[in-house]
C-alpha atoms as a PDB file:
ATOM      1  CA  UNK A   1      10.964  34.639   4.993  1.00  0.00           C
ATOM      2  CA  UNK A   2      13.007  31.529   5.512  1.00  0.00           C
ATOM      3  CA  UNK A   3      11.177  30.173   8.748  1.00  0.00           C
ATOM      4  CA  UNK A   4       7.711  29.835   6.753  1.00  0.00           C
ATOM      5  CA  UNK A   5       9.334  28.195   3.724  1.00  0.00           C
ATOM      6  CA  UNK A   6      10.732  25.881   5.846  1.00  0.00           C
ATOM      7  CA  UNK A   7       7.806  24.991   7.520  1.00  0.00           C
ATOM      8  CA  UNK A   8       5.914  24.588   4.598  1.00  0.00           C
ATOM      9  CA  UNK A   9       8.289  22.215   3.432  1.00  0.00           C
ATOM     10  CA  UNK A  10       8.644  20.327   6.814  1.00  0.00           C
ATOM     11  CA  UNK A  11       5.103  20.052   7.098  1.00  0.00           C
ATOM     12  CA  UNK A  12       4.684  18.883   3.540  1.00  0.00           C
ATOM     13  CA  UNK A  13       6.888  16.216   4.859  1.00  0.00           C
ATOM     14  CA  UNK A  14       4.717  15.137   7.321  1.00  0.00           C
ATOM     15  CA  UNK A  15       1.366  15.311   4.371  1.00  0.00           C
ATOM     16  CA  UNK A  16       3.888  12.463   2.497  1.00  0.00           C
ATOM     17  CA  UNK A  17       4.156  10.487   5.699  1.00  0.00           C
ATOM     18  CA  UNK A  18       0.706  10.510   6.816  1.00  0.00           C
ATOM     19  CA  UNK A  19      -0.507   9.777   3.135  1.00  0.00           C
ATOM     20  CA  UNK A  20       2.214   6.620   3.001  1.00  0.00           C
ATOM     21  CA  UNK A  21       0.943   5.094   6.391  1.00  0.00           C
ATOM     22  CA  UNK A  22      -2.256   4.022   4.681  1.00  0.00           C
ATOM     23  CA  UNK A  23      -0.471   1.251   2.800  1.00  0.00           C
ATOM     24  CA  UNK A  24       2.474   0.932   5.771  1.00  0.00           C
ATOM     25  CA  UNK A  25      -0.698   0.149   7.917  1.00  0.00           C
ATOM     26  CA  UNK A  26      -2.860  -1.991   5.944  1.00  0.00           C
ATOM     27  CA  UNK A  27       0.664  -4.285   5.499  1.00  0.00           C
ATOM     28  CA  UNK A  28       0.992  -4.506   9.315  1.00  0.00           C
ATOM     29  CA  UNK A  29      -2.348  -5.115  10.169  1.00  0.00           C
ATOM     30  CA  UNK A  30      -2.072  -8.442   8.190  1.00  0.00           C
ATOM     31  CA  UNK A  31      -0.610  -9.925  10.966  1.00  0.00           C
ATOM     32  CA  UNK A  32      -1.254  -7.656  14.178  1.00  0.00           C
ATOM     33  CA  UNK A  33      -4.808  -6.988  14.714  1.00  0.00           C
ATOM     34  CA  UNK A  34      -5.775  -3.522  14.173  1.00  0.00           C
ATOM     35  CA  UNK A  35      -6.583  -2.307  17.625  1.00  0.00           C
ATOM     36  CA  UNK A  36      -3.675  -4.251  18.763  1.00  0.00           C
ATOM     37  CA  UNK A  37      -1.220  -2.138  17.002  1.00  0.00           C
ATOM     38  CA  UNK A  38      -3.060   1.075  17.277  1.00  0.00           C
ATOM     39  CA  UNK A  39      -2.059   0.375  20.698  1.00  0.00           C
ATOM     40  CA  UNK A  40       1.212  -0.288  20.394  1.00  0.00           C
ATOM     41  CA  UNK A  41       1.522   2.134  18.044  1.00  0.00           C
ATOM     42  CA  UNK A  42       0.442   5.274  20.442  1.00  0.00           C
ATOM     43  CA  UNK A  43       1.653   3.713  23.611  1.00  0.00           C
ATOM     44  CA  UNK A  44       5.460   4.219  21.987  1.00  0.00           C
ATOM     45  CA  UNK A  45       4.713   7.467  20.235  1.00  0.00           C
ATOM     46  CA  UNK A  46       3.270   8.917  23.854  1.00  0.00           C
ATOM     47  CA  UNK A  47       6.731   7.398  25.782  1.00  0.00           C
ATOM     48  CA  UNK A  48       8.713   9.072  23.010  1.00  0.00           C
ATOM     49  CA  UNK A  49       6.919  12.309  23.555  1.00  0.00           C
ATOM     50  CA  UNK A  50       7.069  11.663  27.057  1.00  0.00           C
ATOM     51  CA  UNK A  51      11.131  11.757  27.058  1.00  0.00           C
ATOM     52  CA  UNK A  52      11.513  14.741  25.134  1.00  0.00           C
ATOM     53  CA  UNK A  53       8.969  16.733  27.971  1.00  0.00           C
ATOM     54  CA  UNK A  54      11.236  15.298  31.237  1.00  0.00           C
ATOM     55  CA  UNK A  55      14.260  16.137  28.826  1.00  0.00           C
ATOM     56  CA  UNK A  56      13.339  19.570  28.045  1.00  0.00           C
ATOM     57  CA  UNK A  57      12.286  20.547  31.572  1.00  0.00           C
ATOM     58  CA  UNK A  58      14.683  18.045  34.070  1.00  0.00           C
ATOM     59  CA  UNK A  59      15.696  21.387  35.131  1.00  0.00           C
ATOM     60  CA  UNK A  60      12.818  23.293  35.533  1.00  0.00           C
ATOM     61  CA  UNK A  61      10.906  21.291  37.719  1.00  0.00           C
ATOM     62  CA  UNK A  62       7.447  22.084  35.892  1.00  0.00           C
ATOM     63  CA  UNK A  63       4.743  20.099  36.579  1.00  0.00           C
ATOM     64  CA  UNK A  64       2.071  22.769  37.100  1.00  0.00           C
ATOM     65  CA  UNK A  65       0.924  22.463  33.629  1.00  0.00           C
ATOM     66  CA  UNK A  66      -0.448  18.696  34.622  1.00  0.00           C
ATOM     67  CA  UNK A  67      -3.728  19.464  35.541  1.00  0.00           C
ATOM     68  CA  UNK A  68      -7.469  18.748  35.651  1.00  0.00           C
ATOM     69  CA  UNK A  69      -8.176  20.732  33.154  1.00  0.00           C
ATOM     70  CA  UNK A  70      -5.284  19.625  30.639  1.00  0.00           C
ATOM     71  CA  UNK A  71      -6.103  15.986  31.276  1.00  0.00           C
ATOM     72  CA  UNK A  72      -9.519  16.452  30.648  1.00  0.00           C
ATOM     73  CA  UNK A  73      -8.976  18.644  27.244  1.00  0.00           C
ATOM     74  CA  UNK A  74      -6.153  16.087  26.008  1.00  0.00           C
ATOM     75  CA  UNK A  75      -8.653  12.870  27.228  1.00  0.00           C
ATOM     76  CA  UNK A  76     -11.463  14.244  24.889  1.00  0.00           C
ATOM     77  CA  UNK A  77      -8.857  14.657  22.137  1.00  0.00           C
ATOM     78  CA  UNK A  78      -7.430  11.369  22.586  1.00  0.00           C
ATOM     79  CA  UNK A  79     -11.073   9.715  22.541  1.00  0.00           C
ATOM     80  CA  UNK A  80     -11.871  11.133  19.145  1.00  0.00           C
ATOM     81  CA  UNK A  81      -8.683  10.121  17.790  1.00  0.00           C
ATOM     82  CA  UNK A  82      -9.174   7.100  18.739  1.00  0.00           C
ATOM     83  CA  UNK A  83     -12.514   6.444  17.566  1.00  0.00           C
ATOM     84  CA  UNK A  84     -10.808   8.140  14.571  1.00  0.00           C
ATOM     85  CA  UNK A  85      -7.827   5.763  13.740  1.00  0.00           C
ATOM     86  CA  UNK A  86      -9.494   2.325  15.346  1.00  0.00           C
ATOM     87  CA  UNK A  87     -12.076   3.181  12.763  1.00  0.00           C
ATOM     88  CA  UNK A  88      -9.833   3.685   9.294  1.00  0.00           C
ATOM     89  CA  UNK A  89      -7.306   1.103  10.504  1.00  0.00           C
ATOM     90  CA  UNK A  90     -10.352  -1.337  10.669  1.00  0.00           C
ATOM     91  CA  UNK A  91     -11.470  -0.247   7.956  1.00  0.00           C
ATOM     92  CA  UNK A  92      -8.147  -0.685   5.836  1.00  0.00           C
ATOM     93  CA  UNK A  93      -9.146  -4.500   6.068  1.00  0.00           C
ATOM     94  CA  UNK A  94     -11.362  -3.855   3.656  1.00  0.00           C
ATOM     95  CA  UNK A  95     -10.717  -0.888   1.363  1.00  0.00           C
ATOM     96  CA  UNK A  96      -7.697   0.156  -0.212  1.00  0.00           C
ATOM     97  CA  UNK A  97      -5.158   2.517   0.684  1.00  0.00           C
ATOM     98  CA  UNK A  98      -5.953   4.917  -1.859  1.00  0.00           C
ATOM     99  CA  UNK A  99      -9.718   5.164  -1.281  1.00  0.00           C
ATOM    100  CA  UNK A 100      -9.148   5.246   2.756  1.00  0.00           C
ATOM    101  CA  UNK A 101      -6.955   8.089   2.008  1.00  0.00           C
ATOM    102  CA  UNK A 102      -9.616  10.512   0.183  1.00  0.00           C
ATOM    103  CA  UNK A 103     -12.559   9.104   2.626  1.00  0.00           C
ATOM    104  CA  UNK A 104     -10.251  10.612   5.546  1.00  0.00           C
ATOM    105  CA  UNK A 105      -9.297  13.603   3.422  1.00  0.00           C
ATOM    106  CA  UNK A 106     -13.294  14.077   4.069  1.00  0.00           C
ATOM    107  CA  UNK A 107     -12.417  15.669   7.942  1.00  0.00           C
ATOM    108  CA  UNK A 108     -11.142  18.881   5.936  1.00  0.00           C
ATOM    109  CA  UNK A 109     -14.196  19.257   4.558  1.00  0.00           C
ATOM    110  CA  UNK A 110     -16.249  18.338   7.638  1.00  0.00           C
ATOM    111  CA  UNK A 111     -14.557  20.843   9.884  1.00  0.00           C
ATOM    112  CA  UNK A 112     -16.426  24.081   8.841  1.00  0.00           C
ATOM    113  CA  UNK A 113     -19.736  22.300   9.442  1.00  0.00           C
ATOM    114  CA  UNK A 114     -18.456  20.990  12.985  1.00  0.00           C
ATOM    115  CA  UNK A 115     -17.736  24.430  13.910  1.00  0.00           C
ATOM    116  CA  UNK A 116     -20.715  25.781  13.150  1.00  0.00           C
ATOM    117  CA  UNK A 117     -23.160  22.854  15.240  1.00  0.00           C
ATOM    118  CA  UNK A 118     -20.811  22.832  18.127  1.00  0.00           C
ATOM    119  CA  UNK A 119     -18.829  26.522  18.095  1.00  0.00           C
ATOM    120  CA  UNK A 120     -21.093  28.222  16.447  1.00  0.00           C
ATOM    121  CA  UNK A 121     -18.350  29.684  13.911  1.00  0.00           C
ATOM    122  CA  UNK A 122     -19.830  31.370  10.649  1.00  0.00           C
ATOM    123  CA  UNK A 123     -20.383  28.861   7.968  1.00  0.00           C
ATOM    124  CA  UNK A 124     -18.624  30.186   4.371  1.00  0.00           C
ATOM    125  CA  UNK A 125     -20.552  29.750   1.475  1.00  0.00           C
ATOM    126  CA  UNK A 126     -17.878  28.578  -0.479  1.00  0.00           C
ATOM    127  CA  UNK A 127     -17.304  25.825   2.345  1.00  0.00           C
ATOM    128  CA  UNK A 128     -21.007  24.828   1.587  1.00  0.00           C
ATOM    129  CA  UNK A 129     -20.109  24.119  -1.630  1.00  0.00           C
ATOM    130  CA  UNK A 130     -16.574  22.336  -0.795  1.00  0.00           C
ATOM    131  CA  UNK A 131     -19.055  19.696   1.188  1.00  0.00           C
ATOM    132  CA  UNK A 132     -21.631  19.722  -1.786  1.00  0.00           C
ATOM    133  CA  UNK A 133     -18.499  18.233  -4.253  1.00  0.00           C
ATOM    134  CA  UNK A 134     -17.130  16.279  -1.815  1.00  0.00           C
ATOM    135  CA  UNK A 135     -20.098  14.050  -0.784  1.00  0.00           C
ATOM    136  CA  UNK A 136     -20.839  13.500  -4.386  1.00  0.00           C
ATOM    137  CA  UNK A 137     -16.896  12.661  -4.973  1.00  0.00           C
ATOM    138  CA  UNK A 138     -17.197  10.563  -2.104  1.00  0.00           C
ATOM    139  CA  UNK A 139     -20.465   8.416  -3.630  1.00  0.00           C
ATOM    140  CA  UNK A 140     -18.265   7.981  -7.126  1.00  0.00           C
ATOM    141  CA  UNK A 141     -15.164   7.526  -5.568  1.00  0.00           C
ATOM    142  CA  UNK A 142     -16.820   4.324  -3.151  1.00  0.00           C
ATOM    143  CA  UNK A 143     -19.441   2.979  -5.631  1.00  0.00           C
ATOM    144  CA  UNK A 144     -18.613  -0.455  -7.209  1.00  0.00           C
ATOM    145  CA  UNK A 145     -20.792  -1.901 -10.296  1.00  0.00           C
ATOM    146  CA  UNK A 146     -23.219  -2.893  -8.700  1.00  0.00           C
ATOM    147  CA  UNK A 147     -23.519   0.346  -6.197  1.00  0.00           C
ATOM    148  CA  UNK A 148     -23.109  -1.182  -3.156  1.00  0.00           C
ATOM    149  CA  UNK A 149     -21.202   1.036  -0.091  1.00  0.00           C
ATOM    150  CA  UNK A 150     -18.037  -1.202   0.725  1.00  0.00           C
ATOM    151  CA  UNK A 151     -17.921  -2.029   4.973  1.00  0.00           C
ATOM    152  CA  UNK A 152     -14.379  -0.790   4.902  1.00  0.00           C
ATOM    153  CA  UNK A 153     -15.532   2.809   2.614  1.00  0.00           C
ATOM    154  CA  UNK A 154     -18.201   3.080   5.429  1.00  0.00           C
ATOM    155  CA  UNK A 155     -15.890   2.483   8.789  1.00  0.00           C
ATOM    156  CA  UNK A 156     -13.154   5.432   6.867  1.00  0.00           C
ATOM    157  CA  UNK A 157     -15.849   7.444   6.537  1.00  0.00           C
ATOM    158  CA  UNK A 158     -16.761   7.831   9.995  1.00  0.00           C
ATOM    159  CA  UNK A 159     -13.407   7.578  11.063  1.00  0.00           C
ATOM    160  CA  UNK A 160     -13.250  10.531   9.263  1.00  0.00           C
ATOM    161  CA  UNK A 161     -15.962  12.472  11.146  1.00  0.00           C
ATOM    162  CA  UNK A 162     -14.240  11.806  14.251  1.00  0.00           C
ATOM    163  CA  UNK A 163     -10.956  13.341  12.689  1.00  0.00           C
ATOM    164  CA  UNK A 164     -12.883  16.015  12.205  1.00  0.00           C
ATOM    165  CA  UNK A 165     -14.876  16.054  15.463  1.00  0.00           C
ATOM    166  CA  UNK A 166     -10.638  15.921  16.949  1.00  0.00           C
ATOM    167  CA  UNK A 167      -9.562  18.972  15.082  1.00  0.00           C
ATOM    168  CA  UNK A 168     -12.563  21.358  15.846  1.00  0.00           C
ATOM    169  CA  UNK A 169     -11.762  20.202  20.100  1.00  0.00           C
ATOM    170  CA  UNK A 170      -8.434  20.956  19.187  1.00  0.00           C
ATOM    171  CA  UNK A 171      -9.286  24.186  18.555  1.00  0.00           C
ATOM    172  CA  UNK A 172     -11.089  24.561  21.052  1.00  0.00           C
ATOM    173  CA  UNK A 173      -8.674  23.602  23.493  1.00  0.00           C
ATOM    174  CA  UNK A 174      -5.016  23.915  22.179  1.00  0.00           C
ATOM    175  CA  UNK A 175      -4.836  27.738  22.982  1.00  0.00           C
ATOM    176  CA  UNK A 176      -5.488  27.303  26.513  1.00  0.00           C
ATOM    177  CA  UNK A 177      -2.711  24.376  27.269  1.00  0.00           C
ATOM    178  CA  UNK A 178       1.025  23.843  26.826  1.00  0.00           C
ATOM    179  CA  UNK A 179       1.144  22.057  23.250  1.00  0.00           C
ATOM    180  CA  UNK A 180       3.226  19.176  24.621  1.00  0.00           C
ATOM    181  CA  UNK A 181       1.850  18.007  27.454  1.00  0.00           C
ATOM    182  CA  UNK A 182      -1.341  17.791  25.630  1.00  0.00           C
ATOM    183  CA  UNK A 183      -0.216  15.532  23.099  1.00  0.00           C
ATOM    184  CA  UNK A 184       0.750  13.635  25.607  1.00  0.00           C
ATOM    185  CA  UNK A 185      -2.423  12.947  27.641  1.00  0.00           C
ATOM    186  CA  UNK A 186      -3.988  13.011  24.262  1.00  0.00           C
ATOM    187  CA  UNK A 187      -1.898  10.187  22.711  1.00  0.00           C
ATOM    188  CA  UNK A 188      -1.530   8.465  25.712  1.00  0.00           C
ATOM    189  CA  UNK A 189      -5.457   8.050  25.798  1.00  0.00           C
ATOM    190  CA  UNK A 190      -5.768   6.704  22.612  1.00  0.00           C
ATOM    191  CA  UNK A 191      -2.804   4.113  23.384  1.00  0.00           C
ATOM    192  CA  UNK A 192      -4.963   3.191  26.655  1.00  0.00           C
ATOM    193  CA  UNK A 193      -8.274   3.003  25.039  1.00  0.00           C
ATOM    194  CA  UNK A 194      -6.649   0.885  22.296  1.00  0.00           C
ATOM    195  CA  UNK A 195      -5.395  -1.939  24.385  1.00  0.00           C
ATOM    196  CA  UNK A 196      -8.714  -2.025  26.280  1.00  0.00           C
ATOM    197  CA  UNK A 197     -10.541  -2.886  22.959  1.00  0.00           C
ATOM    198  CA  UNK A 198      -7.804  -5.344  21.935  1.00  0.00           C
ATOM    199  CA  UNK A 199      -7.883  -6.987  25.907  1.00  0.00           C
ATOM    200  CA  UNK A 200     -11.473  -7.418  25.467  1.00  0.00           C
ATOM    201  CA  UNK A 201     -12.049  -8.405  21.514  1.00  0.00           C
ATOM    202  CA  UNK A 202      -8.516  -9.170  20.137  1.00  0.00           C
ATOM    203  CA  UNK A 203      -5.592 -11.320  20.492  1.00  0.00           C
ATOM    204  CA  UNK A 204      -3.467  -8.867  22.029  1.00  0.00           C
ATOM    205  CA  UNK A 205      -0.850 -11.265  23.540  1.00  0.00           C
ATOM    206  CA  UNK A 206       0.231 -11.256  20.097  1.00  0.00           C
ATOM    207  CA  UNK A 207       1.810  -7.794  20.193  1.00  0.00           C
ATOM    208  CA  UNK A 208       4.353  -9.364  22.876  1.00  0.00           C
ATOM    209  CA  UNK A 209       5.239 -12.132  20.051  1.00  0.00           C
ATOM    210  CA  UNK A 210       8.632 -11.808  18.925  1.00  0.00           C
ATOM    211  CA  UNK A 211       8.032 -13.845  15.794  1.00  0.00           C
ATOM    212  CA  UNK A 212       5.100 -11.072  14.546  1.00  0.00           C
ATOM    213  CA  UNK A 213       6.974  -7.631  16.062  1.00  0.00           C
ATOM    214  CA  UNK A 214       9.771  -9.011  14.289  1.00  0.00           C
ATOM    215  CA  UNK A 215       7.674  -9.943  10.776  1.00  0.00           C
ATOM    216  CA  UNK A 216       9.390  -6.648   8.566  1.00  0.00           C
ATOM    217  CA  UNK A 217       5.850  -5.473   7.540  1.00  0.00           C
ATOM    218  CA  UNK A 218       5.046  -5.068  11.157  1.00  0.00           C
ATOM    219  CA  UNK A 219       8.294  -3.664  12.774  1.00  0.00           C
ATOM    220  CA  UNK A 220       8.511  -1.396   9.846  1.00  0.00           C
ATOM    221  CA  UNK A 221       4.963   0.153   9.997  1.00  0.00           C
ATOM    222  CA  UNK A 222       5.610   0.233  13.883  1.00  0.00           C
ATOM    223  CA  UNK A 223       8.732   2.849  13.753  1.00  0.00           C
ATOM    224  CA  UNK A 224       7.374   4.691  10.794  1.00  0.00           C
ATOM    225  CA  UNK A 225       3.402   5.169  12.592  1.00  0.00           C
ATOM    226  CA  UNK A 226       4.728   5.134  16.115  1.00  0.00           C
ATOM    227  CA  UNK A 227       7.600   7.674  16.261  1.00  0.00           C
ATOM    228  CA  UNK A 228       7.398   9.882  12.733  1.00  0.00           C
ATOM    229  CA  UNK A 229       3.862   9.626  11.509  1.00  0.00           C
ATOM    230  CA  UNK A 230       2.189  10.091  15.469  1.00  0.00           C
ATOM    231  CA  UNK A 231       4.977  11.461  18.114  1.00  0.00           C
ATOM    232  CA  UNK A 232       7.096  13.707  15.226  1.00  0.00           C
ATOM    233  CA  UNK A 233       4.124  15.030  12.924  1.00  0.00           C
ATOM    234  CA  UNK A 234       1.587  16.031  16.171  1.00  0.00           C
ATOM    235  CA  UNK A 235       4.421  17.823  17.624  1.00  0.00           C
ATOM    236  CA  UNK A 236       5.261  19.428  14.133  1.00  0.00           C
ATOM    237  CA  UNK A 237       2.158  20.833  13.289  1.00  0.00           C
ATOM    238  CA  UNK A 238       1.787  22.222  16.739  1.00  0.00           C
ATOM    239  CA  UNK A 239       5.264  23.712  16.782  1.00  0.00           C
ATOM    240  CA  UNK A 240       5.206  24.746  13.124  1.00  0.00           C
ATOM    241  CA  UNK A 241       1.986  25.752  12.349  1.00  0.00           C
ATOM    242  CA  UNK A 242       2.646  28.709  14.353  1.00  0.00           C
ATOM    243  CA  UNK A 243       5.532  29.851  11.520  1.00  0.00           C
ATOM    244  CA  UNK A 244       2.654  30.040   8.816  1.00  0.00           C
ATOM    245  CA  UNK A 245      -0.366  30.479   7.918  1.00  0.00           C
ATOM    246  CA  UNK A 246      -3.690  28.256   8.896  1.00  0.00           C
ATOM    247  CA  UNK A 247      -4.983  28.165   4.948  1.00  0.00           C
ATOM    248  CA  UNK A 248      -1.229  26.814   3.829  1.00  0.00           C
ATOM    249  CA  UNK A 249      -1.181  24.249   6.783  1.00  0.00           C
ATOM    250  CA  UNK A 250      -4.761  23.038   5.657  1.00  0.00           C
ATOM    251  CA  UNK A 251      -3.662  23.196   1.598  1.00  0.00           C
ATOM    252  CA  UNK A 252      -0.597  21.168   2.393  1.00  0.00           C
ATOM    253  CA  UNK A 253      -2.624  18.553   4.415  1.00  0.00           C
ATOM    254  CA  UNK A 254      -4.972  17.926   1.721  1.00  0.00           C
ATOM    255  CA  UNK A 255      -1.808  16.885  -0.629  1.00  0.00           C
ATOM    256  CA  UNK A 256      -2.354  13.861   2.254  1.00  0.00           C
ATOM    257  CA  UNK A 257      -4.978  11.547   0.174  1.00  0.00           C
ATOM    258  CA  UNK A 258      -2.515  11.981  -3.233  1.00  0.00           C
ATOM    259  CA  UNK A 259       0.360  10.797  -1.556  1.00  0.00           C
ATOM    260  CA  UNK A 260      -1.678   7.989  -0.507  1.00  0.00           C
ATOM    261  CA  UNK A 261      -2.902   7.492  -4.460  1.00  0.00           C
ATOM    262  CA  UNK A 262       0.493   7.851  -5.796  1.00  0.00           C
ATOM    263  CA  UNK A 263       2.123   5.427  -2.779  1.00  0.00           C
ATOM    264  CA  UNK A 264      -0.636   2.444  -3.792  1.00  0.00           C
ATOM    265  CA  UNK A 265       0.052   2.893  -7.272  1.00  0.00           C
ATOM    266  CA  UNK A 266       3.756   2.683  -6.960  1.00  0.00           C
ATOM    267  CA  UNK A 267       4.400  -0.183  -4.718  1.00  0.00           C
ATOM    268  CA  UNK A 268       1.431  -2.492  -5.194  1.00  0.00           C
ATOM    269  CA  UNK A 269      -0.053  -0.814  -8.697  1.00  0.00           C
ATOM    270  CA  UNK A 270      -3.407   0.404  -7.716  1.00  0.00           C
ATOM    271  CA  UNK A 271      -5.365   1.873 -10.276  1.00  0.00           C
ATOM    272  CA  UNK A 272      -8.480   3.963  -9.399  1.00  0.00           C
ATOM    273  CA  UNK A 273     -11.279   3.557 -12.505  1.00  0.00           C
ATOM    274  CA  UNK A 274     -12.462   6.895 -14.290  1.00  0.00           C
ATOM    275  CA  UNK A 275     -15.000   7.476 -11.961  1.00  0.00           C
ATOM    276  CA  UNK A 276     -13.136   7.008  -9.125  1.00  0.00           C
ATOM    277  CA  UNK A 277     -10.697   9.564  -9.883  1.00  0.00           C
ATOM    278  CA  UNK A 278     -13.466  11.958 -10.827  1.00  0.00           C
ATOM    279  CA  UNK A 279     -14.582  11.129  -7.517  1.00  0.00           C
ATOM    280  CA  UNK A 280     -10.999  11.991  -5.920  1.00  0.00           C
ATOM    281  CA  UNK A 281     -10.716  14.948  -7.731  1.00  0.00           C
ATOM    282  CA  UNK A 282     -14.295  16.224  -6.104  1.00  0.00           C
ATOM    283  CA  UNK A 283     -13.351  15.644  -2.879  1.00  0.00           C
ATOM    284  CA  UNK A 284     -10.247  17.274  -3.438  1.00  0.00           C
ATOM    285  CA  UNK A 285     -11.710  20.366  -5.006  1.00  0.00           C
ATOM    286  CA  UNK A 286     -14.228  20.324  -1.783  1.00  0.00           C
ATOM    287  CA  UNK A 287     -11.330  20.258   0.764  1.00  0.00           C
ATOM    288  CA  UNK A 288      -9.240  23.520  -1.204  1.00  0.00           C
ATOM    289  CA  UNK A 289     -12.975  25.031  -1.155  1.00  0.00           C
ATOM    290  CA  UNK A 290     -13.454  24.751   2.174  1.00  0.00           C
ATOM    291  CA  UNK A 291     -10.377  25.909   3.437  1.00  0.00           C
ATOM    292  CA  UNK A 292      -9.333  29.196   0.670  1.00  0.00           C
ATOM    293  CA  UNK A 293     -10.769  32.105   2.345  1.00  0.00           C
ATOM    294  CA  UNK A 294     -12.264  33.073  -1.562  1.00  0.00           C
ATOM    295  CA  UNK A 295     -15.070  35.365   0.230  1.00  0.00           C
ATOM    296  CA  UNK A 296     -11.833  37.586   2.044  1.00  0.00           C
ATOM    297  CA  UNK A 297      -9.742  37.396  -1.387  1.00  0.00           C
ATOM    298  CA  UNK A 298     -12.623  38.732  -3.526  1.00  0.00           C
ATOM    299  CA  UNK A 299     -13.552  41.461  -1.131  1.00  0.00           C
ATOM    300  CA  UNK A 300      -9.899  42.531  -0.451  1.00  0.00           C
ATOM    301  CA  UNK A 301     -10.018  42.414  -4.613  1.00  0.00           C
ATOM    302  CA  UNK A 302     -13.116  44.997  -4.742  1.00  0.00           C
ATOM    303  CA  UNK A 303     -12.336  47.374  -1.886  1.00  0.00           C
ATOM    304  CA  UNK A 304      -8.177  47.306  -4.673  1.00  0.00           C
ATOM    305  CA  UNK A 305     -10.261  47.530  -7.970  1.00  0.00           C
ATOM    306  CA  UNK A 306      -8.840  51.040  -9.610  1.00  0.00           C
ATOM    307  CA  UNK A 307     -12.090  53.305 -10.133  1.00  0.00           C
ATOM    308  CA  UNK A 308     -10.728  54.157 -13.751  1.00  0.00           C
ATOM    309  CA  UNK A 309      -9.601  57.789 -13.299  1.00  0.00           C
ATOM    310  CA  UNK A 310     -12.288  59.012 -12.483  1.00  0.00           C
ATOM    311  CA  UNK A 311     -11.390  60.313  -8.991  1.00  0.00           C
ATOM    312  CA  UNK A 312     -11.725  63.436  -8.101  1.00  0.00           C
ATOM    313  CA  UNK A 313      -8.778  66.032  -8.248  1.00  0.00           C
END
């Protein structure tokens, strides 16, 4: 019993971290474009990774597991998480970290409908629903005064679906490869793809700028993205996810968005209007919705239910 409650709590850990990065981010990207320290961001979390793999097998000599097939899973991975973060970091320019945090929450939700178009996995009707209050959460939760969809609400928002294009190819490919080599190729693409957009559209020679790595805001959102919030929490949930169940590790991941709620309005006193946080709480009801297997509870309930003594003898 120990090993799940443990990883519960380590991967509720990683829920606080990835809901604190949106305001850790939005800080750094003040003075290092965003693409520009998505890349620096993934290039060190992919080197970190990187060590611990030649560390763990210096004396096994495996390098079988690099492969075509691998590089290709982890490459299509690492372009959706890409598209993903260069997306919401963008888009942080513009929104706050509170609303970027429920848009992205929006992948949970996304998921089931993903796996139906492209894996052709049942859809649950409960999950239908979960998307039905989410997308209305989502227009009250983006919608100013005069109802007009914010740039940086719109670039989350597809961020988002590529989040949630990333987890159903996860699932599709994580069974068939060793976890760490594929966060690897998969991080490592992103980092690549990163400092092509930044070569091409961005001042990237600034990420080699003492005077900016050095700015606090920066260096800080650096170590916390780079090595906890990318390297440490991919290779947690792959590690850990195996010590419980799928519905916890979703549950705990949707605590991600309130973290990033509670972290704005703590440190730089964000506060969300009434409809807003009706709006949050939608898309928060959607994600539980879309994850709880309620169809399997209530039929586990009915096949239970006594039949009031009226068996026979």
């Amino acid at each position: 019993m120990r090993k799940p409650w443990m990883a519960d709590i380590t991967l509720l850990l990683v829920a606080v971290i990835w809901g604190t990065t949106f305001l850790i981010v939005q800080q750094a990207i003040a003075s290092l474009p965003p693409n520009t320290f998505n890349a620096v961001r993934f290039t060190i979390a992919a080197l970190f990774l990187l060590i611990i793999y030649f560390i763990r097998n210096r004396h096994r000599g495996q390098t079988y597991e690099w492969r075509g097939p691998l590089l290709r899973a982890g490459v299509i991975l690492g372009f959706w998480l890409c598209l993903g973060y260069a997306l919401q970091t963008v888009g942080l320019l513009y929104t706050s970290p509170s609303k970027a945090g429920f848009i992205t929450g929006l992948s949970v939700v996304l998921v089931p409908l993903f796996s139906f178009l492209l894996l052709r996995e049942r859809v649950k009707p409960f999950a239908i629903v979960g998307v039905i209050l989410a997308a209305f959460g989502l227009y009250l939760l983006t919608q100013n005064q005069s109802f007009s969809f914010n740039l940086g609400d719109a670039l989350v928002f597809f961020g988002a679906i590529c989040f949630a294009m990333q987890i159903v190819s996860t699932g599709k490919y994580a069974p068939r490869f060793a976890a760490l080599p594929l966060a690897i190729t998969q991080l490592g693409t992103v980092g690549v793809m990163s400092w092509l957009y930044a070569f091409f559209f961005e001042d990237w020679s600034r990420a080699f700028d003492p005077a900016i790595l050095f700015i606090p805001e920066v260096a800080f959102g650096l170590i916390i993205t780079s090595i906890f919030a990318t390297a440490l929490a991919f290779l947690a949930q792959t590690a850990l996810q195996k010590q419980t169940s799928s519905t916890r590790v979703a549950l705990i991941f949707a605590l991600e968005p309130v973290f990033a709620a509670l972290t704005s309005y703590v440190f730089i006193h964000e506060v969300l209007s009434g409809r807003q946080l009706t709006g949050c709480l939608l898309i928060f009801t959607g994600m539980i919705l879309a994850e709880l297997p309620i169809q399997e509870w209530l039929r586990s309930f009915r096949q239970r239910k006594p039949n009031d003594g009226r068996e026979s003898a």
